[in-house]
C-alpha atoms as a PDB file:
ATOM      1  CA  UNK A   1       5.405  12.095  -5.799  1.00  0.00           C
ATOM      2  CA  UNK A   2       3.901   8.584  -7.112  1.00  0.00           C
ATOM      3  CA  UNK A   3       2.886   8.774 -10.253  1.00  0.00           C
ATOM      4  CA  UNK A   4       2.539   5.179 -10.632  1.00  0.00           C
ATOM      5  CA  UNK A   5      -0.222   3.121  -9.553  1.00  0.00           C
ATOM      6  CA  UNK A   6      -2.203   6.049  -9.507  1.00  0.00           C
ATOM      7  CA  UNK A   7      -4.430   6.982  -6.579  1.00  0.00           C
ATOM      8  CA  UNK A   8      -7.861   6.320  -8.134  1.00  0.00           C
ATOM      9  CA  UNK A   9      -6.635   2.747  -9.566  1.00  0.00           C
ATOM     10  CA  UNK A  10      -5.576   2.512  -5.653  1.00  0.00           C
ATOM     11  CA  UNK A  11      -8.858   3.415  -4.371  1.00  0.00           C
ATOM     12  CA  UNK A  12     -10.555   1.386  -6.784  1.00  0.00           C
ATOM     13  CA  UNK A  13      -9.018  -1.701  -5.778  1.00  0.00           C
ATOM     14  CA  UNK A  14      -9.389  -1.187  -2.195  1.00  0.00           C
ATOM     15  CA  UNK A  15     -12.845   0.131  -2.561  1.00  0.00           C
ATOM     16  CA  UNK A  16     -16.424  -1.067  -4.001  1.00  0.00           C
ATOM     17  CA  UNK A  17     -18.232   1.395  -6.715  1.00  0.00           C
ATOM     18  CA  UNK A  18     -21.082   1.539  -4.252  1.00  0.00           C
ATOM     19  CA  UNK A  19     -18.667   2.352  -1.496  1.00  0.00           C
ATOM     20  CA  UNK A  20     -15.060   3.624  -2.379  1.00  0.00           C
ATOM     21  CA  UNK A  21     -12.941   4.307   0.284  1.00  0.00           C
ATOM     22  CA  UNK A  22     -11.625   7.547   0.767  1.00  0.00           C
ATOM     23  CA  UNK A  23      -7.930   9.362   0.311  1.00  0.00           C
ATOM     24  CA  UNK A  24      -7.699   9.677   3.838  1.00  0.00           C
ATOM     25  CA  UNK A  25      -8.017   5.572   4.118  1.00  0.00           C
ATOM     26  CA  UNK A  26      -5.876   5.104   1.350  1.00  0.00           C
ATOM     27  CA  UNK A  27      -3.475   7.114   3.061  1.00  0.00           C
ATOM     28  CA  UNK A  28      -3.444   5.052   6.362  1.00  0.00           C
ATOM     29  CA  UNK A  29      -3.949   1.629   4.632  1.00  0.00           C
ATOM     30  CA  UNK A  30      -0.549   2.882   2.569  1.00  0.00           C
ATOM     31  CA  UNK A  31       1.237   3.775   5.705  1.00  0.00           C
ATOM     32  CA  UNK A  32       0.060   0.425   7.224  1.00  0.00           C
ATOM     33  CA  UNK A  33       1.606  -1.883   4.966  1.00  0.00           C
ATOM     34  CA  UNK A  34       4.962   0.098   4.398  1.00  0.00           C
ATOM     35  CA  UNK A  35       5.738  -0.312   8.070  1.00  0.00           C
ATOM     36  CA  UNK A  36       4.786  -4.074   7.791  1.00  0.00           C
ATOM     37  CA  UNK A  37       7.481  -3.543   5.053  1.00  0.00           C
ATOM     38  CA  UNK A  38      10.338  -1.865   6.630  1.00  0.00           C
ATOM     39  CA  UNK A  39       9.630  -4.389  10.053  1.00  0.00           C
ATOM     40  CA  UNK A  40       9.655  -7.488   7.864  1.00  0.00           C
ATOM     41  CA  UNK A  41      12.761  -5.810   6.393  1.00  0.00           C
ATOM     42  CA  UNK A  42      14.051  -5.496  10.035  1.00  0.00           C
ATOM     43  CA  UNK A  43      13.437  -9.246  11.085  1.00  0.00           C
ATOM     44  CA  UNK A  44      14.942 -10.287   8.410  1.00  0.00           C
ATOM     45  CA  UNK A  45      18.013  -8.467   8.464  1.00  0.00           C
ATOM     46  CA  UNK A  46      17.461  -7.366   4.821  1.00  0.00           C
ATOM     47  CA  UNK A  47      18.480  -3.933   3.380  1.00  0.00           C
ATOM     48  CA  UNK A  48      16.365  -2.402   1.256  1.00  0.00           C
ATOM     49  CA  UNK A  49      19.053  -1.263  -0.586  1.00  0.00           C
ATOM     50  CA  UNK A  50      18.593  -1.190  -4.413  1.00  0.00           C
ATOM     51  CA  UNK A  51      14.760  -1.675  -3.901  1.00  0.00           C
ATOM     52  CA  UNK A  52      11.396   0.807  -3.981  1.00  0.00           C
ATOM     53  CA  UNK A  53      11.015   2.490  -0.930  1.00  0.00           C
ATOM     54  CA  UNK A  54       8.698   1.131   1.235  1.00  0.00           C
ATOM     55  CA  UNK A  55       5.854   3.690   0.395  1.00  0.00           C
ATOM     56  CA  UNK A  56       5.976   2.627  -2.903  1.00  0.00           C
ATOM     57  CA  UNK A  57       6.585  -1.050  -2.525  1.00  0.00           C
ATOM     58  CA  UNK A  58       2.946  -0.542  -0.256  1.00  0.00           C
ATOM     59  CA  UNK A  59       1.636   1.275  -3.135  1.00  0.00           C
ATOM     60  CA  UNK A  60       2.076  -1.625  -5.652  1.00  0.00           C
ATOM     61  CA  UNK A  61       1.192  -4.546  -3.358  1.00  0.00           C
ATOM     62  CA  UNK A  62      -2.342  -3.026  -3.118  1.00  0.00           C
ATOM     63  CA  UNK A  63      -2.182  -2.445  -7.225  1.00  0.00           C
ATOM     64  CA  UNK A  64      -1.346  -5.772  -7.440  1.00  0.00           C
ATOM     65  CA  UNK A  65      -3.742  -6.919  -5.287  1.00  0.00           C
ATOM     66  CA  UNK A  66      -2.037  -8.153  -2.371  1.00  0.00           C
ATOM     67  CA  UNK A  67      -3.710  -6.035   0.268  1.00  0.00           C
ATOM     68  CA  UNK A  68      -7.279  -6.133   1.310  1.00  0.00           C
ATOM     69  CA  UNK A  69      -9.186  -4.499   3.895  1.00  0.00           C
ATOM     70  CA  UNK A  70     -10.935  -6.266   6.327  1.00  0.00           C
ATOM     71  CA  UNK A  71     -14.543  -4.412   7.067  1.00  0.00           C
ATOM     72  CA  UNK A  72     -15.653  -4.703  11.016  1.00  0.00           C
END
């Protein structure tokens, strides 16, 4: 389990207080960027050996503010 960001600071960040986004977003927006991860990780030729997973490494990138959703 990920304790850490936790998944309201997540939602916050990805949401608006008028209009957060829900769990079920999270969830794919999470899911999203890990396999954007793992592929990058592919191309590269890197291991992520030694490293967060790639669910977690997703998790922080949107804490940290990396990740944004585009609205259509």
């Amino acid at each position: 389990m990920i304790n850490e960001p936790a998944v309201d600071v997540l939602i916050r960040k990805l949401g608006t207080e008028e209009e957060p986004i829900s769990r079920y977003a999270l969830c794919t927006i999470v899911a999203k960027r890990a396999r954007q991860i793992i592929e990058t990780e592919r191309n590269l030729g890197h291991p992520s050996a030694g490293r967060d997973k790639e669910i977690l490494a997703a998790c922080k990138d949107i804490a940290d503010g990396k990740v944004v959703i585009a609205k259509d």
